[in-house]
N, C-alpha and C. Protein backbone atom coordinates (compact mmCIF):
# COMPACT_ATOMS: atom_id res chain seq x y z
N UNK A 1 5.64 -40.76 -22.33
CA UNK A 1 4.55 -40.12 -23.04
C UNK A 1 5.18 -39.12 -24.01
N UNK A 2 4.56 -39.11 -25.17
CA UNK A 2 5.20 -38.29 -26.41
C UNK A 2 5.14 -37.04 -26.00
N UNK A 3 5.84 -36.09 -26.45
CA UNK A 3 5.61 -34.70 -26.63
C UNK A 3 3.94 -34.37 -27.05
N UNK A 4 3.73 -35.08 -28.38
CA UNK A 4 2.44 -34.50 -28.92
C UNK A 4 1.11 -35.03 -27.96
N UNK A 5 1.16 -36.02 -27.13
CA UNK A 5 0.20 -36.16 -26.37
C UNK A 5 -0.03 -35.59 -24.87
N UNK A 6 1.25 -34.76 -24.21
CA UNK A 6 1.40 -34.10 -23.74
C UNK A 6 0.55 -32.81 -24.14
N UNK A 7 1.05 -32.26 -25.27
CA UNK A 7 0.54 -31.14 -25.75
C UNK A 7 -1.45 -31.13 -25.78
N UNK A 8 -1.63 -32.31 -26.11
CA UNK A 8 -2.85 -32.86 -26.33
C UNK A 8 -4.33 -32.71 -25.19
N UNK A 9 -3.04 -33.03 -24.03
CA UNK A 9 -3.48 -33.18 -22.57
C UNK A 9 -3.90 -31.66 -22.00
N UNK A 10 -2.83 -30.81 -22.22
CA UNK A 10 -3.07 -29.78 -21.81
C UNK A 10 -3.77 -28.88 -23.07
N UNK A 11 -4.43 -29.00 -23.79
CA UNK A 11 -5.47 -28.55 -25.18
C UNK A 11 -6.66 -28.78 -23.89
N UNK A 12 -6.93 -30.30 -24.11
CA UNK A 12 -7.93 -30.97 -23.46
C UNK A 12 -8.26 -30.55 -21.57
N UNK A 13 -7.99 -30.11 -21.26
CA UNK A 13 -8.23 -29.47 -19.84
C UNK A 13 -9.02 -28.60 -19.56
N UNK A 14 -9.30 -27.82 -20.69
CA UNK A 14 -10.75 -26.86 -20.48
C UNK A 14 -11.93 -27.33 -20.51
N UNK A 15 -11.73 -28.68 -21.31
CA UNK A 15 -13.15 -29.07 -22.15
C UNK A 15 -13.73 -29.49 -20.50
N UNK A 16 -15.19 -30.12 -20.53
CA UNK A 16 -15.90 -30.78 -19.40
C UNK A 16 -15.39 -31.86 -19.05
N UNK A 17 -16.10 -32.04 -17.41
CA UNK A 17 -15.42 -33.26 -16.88
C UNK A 17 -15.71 -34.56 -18.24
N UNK A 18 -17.26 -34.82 -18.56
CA UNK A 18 -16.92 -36.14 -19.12
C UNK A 18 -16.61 -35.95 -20.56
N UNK A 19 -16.49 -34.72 -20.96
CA UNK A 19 -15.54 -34.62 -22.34
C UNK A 19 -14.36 -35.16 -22.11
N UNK A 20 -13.85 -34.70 -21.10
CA UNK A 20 -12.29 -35.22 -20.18
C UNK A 20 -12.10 -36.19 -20.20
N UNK A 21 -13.25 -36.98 -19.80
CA UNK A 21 -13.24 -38.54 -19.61
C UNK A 21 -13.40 -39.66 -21.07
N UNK A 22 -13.81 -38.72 -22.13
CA UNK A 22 -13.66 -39.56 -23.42
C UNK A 22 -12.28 -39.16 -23.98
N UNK A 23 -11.99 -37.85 -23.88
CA UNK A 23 -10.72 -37.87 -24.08
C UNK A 23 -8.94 -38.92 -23.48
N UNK A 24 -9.38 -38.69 -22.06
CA UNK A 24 -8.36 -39.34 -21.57
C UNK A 24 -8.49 -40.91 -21.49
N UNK A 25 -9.89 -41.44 -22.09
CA UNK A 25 -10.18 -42.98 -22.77
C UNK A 25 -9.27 -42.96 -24.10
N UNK A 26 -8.94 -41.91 -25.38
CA UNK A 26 -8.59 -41.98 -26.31
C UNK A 26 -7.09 -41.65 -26.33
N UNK A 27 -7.00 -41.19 -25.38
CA UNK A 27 -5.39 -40.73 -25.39
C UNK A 27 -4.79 -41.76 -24.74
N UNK A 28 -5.63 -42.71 -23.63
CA UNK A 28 -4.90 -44.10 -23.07
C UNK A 28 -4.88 -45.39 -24.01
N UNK A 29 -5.86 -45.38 -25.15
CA UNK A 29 -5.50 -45.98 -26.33
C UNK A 29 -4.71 -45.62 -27.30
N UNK A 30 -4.16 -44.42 -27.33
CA UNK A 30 -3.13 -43.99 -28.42
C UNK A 30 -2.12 -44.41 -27.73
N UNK A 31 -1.58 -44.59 -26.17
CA UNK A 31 -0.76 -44.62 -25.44
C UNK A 31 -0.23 -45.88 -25.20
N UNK A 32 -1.38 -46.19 -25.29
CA UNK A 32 -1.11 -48.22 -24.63
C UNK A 32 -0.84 -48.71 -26.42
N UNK A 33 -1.27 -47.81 -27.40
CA UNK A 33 -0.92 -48.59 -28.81
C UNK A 33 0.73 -48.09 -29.05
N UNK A 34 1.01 -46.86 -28.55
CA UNK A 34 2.65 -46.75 -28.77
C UNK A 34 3.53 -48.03 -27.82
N UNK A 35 3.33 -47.84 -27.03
CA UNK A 35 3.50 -49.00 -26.28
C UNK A 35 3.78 -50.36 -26.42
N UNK A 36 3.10 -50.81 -27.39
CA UNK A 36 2.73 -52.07 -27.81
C UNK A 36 3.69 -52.32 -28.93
N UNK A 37 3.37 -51.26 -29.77
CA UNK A 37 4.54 -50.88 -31.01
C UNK A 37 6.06 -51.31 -30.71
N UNK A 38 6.34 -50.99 -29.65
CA UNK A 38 7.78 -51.13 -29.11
C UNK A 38 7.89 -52.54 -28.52
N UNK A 39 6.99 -53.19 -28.38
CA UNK A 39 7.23 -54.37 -27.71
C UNK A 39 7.34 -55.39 -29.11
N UNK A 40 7.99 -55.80 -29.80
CA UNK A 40 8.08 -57.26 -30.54
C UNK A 40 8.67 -58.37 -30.18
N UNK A 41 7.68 -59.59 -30.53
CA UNK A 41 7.93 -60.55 -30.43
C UNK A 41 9.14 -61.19 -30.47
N UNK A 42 10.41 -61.48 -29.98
CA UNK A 42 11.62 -62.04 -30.51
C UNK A 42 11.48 -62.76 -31.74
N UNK A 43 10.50 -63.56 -31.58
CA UNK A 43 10.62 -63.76 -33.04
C UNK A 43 10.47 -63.37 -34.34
N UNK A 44 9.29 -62.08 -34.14
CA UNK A 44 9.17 -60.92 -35.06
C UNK A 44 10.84 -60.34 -35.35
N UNK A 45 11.58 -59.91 -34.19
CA UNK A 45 12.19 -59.32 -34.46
C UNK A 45 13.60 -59.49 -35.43
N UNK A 46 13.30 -61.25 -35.23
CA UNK A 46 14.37 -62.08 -35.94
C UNK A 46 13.94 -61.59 -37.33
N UNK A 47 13.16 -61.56 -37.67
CA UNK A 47 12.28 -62.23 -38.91
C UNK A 47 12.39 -60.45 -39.37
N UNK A 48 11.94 -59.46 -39.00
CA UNK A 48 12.35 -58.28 -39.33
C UNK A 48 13.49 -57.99 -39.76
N UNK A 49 14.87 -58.58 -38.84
CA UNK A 49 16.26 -58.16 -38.88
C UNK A 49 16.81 -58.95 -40.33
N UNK A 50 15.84 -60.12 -40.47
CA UNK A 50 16.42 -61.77 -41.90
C UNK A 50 15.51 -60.58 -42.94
N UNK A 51 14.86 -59.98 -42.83
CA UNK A 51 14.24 -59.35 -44.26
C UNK A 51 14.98 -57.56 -44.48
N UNK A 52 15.02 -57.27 -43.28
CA UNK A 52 15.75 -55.95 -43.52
C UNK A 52 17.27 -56.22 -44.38
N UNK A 53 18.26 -57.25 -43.33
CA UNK A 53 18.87 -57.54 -44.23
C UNK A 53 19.49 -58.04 -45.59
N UNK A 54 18.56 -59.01 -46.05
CA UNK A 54 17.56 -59.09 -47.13
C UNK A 54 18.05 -57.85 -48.33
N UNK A 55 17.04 -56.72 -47.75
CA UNK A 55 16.68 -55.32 -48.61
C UNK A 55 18.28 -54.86 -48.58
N UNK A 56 18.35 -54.45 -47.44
CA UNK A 56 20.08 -54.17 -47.43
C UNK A 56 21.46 -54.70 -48.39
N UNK A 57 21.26 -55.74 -48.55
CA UNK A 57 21.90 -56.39 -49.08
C UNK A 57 21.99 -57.14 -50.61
N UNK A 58 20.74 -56.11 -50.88
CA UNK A 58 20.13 -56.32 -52.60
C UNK A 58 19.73 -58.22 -53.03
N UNK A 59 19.49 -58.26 -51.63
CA UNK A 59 19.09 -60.17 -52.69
C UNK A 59 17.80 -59.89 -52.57
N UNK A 60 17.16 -59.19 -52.04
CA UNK A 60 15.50 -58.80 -52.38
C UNK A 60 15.61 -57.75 -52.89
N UNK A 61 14.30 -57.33 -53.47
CA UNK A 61 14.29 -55.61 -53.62
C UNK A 61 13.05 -55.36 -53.34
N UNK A 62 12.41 -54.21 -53.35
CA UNK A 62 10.84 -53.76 -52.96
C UNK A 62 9.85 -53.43 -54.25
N UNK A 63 8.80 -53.34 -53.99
CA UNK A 63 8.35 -52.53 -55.07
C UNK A 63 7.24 -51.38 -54.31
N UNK A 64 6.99 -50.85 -55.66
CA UNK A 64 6.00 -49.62 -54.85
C UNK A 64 4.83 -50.46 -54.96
N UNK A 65 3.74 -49.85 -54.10
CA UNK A 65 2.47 -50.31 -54.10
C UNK A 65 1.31 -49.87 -55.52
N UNK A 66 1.97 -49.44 -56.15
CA UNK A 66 1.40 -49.23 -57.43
C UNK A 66 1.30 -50.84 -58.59
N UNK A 67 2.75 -51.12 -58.02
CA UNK A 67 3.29 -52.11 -58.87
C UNK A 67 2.54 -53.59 -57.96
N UNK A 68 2.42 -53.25 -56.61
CA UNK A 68 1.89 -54.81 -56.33
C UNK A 68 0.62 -55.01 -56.59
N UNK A 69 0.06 -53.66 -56.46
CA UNK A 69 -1.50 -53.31 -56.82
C UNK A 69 -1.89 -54.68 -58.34
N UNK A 70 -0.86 -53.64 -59.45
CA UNK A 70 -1.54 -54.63 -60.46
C UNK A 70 -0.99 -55.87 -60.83
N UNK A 71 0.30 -56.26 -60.00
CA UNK A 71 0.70 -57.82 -59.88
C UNK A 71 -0.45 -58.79 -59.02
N UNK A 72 -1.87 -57.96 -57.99
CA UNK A 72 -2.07 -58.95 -57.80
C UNK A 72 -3.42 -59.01 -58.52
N UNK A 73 -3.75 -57.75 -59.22
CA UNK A 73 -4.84 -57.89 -61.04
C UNK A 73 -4.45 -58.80 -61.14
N UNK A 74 -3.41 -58.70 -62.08
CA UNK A 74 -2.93 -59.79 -62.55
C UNK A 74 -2.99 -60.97 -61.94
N UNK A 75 -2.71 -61.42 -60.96
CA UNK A 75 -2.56 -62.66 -60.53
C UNK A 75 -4.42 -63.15 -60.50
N UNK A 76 -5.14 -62.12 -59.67
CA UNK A 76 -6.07 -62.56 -59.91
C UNK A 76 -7.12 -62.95 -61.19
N UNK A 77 -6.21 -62.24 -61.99
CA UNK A 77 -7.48 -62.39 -63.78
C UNK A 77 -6.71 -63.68 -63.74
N UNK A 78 -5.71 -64.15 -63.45
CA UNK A 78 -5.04 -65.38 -64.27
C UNK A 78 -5.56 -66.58 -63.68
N UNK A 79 -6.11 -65.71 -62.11
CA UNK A 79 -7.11 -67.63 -61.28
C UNK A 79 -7.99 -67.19 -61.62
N UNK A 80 -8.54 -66.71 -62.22
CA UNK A 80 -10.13 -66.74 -62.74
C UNK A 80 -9.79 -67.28 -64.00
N UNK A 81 -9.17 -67.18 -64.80
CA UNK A 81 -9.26 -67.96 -66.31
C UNK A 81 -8.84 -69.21 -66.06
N UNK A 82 -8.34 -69.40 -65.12
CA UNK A 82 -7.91 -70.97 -65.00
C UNK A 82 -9.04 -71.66 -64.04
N UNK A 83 -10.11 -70.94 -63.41
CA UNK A 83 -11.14 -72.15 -62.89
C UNK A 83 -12.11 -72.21 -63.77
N UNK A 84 -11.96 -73.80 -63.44
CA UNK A 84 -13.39 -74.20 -64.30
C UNK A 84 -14.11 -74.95 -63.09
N UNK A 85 -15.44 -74.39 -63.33
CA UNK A 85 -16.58 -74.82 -62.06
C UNK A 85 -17.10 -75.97 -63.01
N UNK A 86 -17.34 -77.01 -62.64
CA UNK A 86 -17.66 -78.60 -62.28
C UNK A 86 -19.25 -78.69 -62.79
């Protein structure tokens, strides 16, 4: 359990019993989602390690999300000028 949900726990101890009880519903979903985080698929993890190295190794590169933003404008004005409805 993290530090900050620790801290969280003991915030939450004054409040009422079933305040308590929505709380410690939300803190066992923040908990069971860290959790989960750490668990990948082997095959995710392949596939993570083939693209990290990838970036690492300059045969890909990234872009910011500014730039994919209007690559996919773009992509989309360009399938709209190219359908023609029947």
């Amino acid at each position: 359990m993290t530090t900050m949900i620790k801290e969280i726990l003991g915030e939450l101890s004054g409040l009422s019993e079933e305040k308590q009880r929505v709380a410690a519903s939300v803190v066992h979903a923040l908990w069971s989602e860290e959790r989960v985080a750490d668990e990948i698929h082997p095959e995710w993890r392949s596939e993570l390690d083939r693209r990290s190295a990838q970036i690492a190794s300059g045969e890909v590169e990234t872009i910011d999300e500014a730039s994919m933003e209007l690559f996919v404008k773009k992509l989309a004005a360009d399938e709209r000028l190219a359908f023609t409805p029947r």
